[in-house]
Protein backbone atom coordinates (compact mmCIF):
# COMPACT_ATOMS: atom_id res chain seq x y z
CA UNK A 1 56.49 65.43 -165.06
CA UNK A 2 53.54 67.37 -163.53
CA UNK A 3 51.78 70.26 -165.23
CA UNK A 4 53.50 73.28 -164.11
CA UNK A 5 56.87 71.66 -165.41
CA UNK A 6 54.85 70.90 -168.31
CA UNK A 7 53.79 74.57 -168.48
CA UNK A 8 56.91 76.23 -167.93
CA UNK A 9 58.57 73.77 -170.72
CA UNK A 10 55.59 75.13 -173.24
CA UNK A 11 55.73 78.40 -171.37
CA UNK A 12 51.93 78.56 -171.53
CA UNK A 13 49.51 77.25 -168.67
CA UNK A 14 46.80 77.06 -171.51
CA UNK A 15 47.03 72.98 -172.58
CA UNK A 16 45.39 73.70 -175.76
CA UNK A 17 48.54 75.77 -176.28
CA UNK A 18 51.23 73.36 -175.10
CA UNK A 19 49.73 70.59 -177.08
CA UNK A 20 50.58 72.40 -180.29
CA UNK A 21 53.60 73.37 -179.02
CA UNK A 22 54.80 70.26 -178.85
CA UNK A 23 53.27 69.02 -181.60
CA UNK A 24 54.64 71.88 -183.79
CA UNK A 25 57.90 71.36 -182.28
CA UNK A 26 57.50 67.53 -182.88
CA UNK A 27 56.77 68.60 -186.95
CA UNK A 28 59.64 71.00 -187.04
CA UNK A 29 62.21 68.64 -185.80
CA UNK A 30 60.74 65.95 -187.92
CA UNK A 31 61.09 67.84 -190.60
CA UNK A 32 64.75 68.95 -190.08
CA UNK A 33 65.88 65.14 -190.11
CA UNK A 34 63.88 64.56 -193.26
CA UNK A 35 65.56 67.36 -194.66
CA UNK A 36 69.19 66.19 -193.80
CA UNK A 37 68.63 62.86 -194.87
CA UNK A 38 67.08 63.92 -198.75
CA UNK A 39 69.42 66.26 -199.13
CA UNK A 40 72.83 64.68 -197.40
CA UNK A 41 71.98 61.30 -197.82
CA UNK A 42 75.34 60.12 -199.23
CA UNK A 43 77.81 61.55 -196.46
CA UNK A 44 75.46 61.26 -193.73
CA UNK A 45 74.99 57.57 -195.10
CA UNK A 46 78.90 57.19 -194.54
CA UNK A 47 78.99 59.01 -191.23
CA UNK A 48 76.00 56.81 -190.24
CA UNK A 49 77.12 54.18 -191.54
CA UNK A 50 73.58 53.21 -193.15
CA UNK A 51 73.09 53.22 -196.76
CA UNK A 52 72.13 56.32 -198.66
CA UNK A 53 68.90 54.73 -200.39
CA UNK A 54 67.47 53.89 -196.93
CA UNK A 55 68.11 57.37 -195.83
CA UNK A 56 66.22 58.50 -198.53
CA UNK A 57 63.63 56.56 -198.04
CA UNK A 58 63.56 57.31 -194.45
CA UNK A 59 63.61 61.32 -195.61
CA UNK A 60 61.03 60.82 -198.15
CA UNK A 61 58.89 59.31 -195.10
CA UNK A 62 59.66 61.68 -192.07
CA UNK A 63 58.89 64.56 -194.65
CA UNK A 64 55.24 63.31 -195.34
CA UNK A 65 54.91 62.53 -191.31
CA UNK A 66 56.44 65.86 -190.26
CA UNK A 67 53.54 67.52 -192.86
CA UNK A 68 50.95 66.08 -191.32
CA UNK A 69 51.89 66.33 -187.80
CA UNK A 70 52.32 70.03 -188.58
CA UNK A 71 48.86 70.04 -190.34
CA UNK A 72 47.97 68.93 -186.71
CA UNK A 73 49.56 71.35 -184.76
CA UNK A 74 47.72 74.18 -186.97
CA UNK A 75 44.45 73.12 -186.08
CA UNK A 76 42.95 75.38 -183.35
CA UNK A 77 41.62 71.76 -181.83
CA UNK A 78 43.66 69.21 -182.46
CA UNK A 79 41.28 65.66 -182.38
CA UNK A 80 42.36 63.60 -179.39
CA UNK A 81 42.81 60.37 -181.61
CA UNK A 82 44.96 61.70 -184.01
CA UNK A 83 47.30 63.38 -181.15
CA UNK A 84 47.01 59.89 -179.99
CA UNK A 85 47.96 58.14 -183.19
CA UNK A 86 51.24 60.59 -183.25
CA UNK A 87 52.15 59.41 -179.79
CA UNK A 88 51.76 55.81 -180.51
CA UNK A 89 53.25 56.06 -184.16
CA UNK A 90 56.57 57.96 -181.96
CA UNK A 91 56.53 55.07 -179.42
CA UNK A 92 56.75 53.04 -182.38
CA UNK A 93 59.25 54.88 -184.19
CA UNK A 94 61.41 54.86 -180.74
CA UNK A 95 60.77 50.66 -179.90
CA UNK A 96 61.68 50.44 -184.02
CA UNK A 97 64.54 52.16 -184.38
CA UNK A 98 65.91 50.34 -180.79
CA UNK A 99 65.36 47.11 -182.93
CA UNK A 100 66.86 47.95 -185.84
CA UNK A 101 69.90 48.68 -183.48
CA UNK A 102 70.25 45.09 -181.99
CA UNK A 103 68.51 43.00 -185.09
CA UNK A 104 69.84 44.55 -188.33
CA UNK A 105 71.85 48.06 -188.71
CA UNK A 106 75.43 47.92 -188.84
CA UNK A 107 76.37 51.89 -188.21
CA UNK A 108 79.53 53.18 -187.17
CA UNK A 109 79.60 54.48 -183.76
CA UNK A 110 78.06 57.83 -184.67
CA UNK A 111 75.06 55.94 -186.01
CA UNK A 112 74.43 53.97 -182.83
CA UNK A 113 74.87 57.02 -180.92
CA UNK A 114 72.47 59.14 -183.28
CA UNK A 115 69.78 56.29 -183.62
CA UNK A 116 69.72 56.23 -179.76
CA UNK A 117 69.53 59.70 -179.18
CA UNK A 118 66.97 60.58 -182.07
CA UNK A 119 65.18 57.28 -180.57
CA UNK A 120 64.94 59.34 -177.19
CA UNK A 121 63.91 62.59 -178.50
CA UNK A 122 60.81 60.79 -180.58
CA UNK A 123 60.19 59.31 -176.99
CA UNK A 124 60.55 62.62 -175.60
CA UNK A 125 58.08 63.79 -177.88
CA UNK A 126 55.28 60.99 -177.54
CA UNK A 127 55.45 61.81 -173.24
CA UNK A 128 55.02 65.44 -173.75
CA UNK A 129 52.20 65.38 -176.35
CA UNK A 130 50.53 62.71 -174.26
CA UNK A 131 50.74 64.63 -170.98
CA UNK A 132 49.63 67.89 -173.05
CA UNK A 133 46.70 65.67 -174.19
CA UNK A 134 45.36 64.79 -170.59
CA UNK A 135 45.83 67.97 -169.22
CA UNK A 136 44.06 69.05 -172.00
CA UNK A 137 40.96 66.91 -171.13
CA UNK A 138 41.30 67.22 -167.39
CA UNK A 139 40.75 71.26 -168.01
CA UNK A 140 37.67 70.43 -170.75
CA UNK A 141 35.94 68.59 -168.04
């Protein structure tokens, strides 16, 4: 993806800017599914097909990691090694959850589908926020 695509995704040239874009909307979606999970956990644990009390846990935990990459999205200067720990912790989350698939969840076919797709999106997530990151250095120089 090169930087005007980049730029036109975070509609802002600035990379300070898109960086907290994407990390905001990296928090906000985060967030969302944390939400969903704590507060549907028993029918989306049957649509799923994944067990309510892992659902909750997995709320309890994307609610605490969508705080704090939100915390990092307000700061006027994000620190490079957190935005870097967020990538790698989303590249983790994605190579987890792909894992999980083959080595131990049993979910219906909505679940594979949804554990792929959010698996992608996290992905999604870590490639923006690490472009965003290197542009932002390359204009700092």
């Amino acid at each position: 993806m090169s930087t005007n695509q980049l730029a036109a995704l975070a509609r802002t040239a600035e990379p300070q800017v898109m960086l907290r874009r994407f990390l905001a909307l990296d928090a906000v979606v985060t967030g969302g599914n944390a939400v969903a999970y704590l507060a549907l956990s028993g029918p989306l644990g049957r649509f799923l097909g994944a067990g309510s009390g892992l659902l909750l846990a997995l709320g309890a935990f994307l609610a605490g990691y969508a705080g704090a990459v939100g915390l990092l999205a307000s700061r006027r200067h994000p620190p490079a090694l957190a935005v870097r720990a967020v990538v790698e912790a989303n590249l983790a989350w994605a190579a987890l959850s792909f894992v999980a698939l083959a080595v131990w969840l049993s979910p219906t076919t909505a679940g594979a589908v949804w554990t792929v797709l959010q698996a992608l999106t996290v992905t999604g997530f870590a490639l923006l926020q690490h472009i965003a990151l290197r542009a932002r250095q390359g204009s700092s120089v």
